[in-house]
N, C-alpha and C. Protein backbone atom coordinates (compact mmCIF):
# COMPACT_ATOMS: atom_id res chain seq x y z
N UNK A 1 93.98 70.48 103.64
CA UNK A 1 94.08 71.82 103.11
C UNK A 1 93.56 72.85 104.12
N UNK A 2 92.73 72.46 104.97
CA UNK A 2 92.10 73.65 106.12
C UNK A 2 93.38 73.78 106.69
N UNK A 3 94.12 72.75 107.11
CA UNK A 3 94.95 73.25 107.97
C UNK A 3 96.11 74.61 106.99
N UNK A 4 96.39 74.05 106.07
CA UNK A 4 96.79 75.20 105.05
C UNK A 4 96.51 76.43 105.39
N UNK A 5 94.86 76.41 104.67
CA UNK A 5 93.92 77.81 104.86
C UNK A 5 94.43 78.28 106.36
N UNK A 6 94.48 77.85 107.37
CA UNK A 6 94.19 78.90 108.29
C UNK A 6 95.39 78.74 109.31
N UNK A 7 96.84 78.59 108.65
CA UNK A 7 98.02 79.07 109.28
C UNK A 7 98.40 79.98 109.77
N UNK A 8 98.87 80.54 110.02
CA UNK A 8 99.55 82.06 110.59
C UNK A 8 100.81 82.14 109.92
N UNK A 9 101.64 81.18 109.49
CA UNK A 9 102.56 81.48 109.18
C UNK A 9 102.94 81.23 108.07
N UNK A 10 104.05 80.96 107.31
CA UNK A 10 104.75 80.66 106.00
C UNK A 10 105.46 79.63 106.04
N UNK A 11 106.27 79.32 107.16
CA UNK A 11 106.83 78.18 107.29
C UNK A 11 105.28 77.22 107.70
N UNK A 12 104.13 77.58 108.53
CA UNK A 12 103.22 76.65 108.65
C UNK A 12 102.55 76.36 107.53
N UNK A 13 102.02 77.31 106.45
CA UNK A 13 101.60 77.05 105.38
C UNK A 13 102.08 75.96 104.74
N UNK A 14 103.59 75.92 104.32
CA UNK A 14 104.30 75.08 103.59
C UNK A 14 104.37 73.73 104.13
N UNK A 15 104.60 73.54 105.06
CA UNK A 15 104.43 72.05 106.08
C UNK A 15 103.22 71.99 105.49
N UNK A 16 101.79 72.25 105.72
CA UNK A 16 100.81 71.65 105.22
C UNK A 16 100.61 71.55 103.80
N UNK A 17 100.70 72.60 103.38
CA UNK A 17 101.11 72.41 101.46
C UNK A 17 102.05 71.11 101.34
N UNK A 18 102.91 71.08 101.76
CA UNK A 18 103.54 69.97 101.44
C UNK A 18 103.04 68.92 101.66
N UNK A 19 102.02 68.52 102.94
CA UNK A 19 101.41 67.17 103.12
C UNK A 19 100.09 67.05 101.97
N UNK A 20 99.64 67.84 101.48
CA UNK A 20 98.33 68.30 100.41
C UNK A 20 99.47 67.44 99.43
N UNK A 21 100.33 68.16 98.67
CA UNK A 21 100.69 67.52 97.68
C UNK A 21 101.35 66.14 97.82
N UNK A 22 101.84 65.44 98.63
CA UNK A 22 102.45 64.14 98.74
C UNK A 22 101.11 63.32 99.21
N UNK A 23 99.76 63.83 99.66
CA UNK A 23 98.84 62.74 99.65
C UNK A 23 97.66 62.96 98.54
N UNK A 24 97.58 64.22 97.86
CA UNK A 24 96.68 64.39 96.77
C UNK A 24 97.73 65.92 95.73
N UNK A 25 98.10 64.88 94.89
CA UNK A 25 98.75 65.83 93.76
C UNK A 25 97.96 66.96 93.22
N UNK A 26 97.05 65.99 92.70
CA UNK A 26 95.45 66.81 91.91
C UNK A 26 95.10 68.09 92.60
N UNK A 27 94.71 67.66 93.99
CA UNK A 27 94.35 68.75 94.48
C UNK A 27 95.50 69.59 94.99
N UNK A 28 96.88 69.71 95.24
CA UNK A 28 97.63 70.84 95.75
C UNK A 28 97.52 71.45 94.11
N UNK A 29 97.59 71.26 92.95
CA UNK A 29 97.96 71.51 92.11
C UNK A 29 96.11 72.68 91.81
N UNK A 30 95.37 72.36 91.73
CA UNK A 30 94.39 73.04 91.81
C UNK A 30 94.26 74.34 92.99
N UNK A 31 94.33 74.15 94.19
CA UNK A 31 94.36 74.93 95.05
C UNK A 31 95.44 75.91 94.78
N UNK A 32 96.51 75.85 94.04
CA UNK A 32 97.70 76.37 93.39
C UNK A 32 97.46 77.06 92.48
N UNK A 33 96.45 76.50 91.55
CA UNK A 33 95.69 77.15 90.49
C UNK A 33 95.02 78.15 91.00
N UNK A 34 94.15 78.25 91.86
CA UNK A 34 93.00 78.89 91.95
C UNK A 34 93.76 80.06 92.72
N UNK A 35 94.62 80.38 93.61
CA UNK A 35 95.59 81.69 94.09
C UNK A 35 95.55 80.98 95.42
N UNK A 36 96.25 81.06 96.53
CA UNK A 36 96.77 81.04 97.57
C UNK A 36 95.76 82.32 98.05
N UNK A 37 95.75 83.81 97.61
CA UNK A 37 95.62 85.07 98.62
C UNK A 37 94.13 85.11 98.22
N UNK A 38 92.93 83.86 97.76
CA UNK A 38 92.19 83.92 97.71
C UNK A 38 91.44 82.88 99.42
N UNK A 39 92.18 82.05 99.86
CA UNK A 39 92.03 81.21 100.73
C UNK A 39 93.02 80.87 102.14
N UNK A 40 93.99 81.82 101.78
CA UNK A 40 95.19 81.35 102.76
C UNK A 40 95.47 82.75 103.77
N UNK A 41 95.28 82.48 104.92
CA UNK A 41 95.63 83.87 105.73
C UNK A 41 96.57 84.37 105.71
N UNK A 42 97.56 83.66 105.13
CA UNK A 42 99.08 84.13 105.03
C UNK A 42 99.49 84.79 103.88
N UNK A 43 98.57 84.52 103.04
CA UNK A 43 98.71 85.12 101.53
C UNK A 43 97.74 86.15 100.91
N UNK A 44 96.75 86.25 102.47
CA UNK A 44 95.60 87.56 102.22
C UNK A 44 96.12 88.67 101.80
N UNK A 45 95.61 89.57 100.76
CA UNK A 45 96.05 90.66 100.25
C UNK A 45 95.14 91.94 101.23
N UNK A 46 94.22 91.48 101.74
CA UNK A 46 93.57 92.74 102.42
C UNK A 46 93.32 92.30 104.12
N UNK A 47 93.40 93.05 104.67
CA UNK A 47 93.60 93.28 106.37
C UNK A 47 92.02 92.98 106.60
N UNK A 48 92.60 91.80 107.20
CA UNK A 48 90.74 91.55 107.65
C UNK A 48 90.68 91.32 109.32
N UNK A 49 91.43 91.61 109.73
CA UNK A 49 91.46 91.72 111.47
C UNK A 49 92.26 90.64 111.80
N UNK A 50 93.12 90.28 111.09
CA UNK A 50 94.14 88.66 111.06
C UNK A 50 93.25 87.77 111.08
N UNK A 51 91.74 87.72 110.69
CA UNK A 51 91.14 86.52 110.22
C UNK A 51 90.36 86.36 108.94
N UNK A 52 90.73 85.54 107.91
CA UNK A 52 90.26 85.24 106.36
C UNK A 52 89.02 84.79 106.99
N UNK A 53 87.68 85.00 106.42
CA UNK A 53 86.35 84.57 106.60
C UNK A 53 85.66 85.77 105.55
N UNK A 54 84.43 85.08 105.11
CA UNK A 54 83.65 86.14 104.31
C UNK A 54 82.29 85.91 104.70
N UNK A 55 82.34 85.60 105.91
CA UNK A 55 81.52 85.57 107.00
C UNK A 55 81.00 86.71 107.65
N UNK A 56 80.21 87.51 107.78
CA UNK A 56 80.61 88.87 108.46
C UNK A 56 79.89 88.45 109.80
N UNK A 57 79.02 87.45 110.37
CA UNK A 57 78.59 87.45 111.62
C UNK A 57 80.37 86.98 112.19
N UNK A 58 81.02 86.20 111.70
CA UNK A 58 81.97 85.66 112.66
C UNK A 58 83.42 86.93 112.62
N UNK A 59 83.44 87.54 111.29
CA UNK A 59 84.28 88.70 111.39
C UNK A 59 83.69 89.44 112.41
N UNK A 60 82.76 89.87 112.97
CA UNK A 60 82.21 90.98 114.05
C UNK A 60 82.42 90.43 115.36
N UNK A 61 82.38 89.17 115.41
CA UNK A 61 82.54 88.34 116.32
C UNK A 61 84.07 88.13 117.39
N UNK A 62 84.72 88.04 116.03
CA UNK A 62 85.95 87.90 116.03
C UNK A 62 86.64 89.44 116.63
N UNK A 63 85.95 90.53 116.42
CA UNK A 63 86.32 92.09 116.50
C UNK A 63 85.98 91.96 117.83
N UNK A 64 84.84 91.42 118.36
CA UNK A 64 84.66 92.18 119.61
C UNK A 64 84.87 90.78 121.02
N UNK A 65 85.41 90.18 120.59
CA UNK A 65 85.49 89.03 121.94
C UNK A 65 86.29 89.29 123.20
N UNK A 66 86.77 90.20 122.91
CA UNK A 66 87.25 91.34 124.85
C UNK A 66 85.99 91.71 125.04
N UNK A 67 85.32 92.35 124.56
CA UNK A 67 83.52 93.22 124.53
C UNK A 67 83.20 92.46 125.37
N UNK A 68 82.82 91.18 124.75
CA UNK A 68 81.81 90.56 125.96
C UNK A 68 81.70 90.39 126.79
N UNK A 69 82.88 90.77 127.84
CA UNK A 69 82.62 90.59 129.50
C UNK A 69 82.62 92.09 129.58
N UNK A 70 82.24 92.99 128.62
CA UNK A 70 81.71 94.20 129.64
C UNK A 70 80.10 94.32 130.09
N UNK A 71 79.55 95.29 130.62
CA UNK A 71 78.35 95.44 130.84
C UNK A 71 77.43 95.65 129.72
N UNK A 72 76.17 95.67 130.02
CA UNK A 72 75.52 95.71 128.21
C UNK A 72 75.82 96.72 127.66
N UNK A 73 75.58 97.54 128.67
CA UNK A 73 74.95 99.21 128.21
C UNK A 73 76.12 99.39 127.13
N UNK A 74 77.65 99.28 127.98
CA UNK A 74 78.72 99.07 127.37
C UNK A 74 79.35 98.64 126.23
N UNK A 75 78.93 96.94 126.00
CA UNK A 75 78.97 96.45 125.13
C UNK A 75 78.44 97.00 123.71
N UNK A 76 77.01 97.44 124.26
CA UNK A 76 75.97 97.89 123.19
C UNK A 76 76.57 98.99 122.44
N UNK A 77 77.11 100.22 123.50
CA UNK A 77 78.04 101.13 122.77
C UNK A 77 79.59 100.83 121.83
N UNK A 78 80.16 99.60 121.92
CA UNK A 78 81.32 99.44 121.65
C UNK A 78 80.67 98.75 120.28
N UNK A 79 79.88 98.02 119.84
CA UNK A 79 79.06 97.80 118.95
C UNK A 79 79.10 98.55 118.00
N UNK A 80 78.36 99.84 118.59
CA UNK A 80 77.73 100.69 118.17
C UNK A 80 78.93 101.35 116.68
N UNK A 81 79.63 101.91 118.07
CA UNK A 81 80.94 102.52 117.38
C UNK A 81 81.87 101.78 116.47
N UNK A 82 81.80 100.35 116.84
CA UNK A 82 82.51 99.36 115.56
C UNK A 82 81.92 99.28 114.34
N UNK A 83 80.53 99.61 114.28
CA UNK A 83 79.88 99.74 113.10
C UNK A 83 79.83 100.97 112.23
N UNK A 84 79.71 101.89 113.45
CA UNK A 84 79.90 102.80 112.60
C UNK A 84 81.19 103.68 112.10
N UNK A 85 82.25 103.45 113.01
CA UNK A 85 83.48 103.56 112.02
C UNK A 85 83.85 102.32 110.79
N UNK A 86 83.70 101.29 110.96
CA UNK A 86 83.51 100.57 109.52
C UNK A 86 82.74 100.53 108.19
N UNK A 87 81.59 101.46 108.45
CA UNK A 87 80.64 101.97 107.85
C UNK A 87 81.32 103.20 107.36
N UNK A 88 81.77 104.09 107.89
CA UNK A 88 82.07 105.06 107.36
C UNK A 88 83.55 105.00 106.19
N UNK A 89 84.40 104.03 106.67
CA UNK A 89 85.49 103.88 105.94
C UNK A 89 84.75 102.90 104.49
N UNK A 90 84.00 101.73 104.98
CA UNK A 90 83.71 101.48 103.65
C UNK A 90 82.91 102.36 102.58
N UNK A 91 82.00 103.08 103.06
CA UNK A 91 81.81 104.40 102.37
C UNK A 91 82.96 105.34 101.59
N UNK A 92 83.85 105.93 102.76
CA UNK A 92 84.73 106.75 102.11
C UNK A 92 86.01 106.11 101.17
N UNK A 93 86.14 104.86 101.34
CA UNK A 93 86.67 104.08 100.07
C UNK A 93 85.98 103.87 99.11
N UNK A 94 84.17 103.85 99.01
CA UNK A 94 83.86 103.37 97.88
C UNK A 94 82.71 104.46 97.46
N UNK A 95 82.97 105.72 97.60
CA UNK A 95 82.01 106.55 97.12
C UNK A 95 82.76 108.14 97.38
N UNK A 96 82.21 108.81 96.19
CA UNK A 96 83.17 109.67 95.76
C UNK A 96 82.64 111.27 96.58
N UNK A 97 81.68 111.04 97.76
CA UNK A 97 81.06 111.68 98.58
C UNK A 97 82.19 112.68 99.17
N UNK A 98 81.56 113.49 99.46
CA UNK A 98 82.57 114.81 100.15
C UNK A 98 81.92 114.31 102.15
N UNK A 99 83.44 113.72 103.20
CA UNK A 99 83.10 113.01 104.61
C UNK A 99 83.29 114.51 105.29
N UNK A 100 82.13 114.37 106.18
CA UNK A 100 82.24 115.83 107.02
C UNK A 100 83.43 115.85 108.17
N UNK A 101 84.41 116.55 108.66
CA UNK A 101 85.29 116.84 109.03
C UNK A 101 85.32 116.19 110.19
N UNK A 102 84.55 116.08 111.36
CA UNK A 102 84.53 114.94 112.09
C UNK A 102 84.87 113.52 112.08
N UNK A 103 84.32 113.01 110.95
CA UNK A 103 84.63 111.76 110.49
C UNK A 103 86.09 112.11 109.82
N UNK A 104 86.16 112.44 109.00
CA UNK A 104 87.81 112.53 108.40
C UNK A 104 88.79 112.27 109.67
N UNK A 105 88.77 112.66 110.73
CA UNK A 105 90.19 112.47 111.79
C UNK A 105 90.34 110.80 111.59
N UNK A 106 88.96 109.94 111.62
CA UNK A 106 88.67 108.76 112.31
C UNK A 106 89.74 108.26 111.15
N UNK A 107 89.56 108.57 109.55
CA UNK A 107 90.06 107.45 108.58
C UNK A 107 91.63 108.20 108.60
């Protein structure tokens, strides 16, 4: 089933779905139950940087792996700014706050 979970595609999904159910019925039939767009990258309902994880050290991780061959100072700033435009959008999606005009261009 991992291999499932972390396809890229639809035709890859199904090749492995299909080996799930011809060697454990029980379980394709459960994993079926429980939603696909809860576990499957192909069936994610929300944009997570093309990687399913609810991980957030390896989601940040995953954001910045060009970063790391820059210089610190560099790095430290590209950081910086990944946090805080993600910070600000999860804010202005989840709070009914008036965003000062600066920030508004970013979302």
């Amino acid at each position: 089933m991992d291999k499932a979970a972390r396809a890229y595609t639809e035709l890859e999904y199904n090749q492995h779905m299909e080996e799930l159910r011809n060697l454990h019925l029980s379980a394709y039939d459960y994993v079926i139950d429980v939603g696909p767009y809860k576990w499957s990258r192909v069936h994610c309902l929300n944009r997570r940087y093309r990687v399913m994880t609810t991980n957030v050290a390896q989601c940040i991780n995953s954001c910045q792996k060009f970063a790391w061959q820059l210089p610190m100072l560099t790095l430290a700033e590209f950081i910086r700014n990944m946090l805080h435009v993600g910070f600000t959008i999860v804010i202005a999606l989840h709070s009914p706050c008036v965003i000062s005009r600066p920030t508004q261009h970013i979302l």
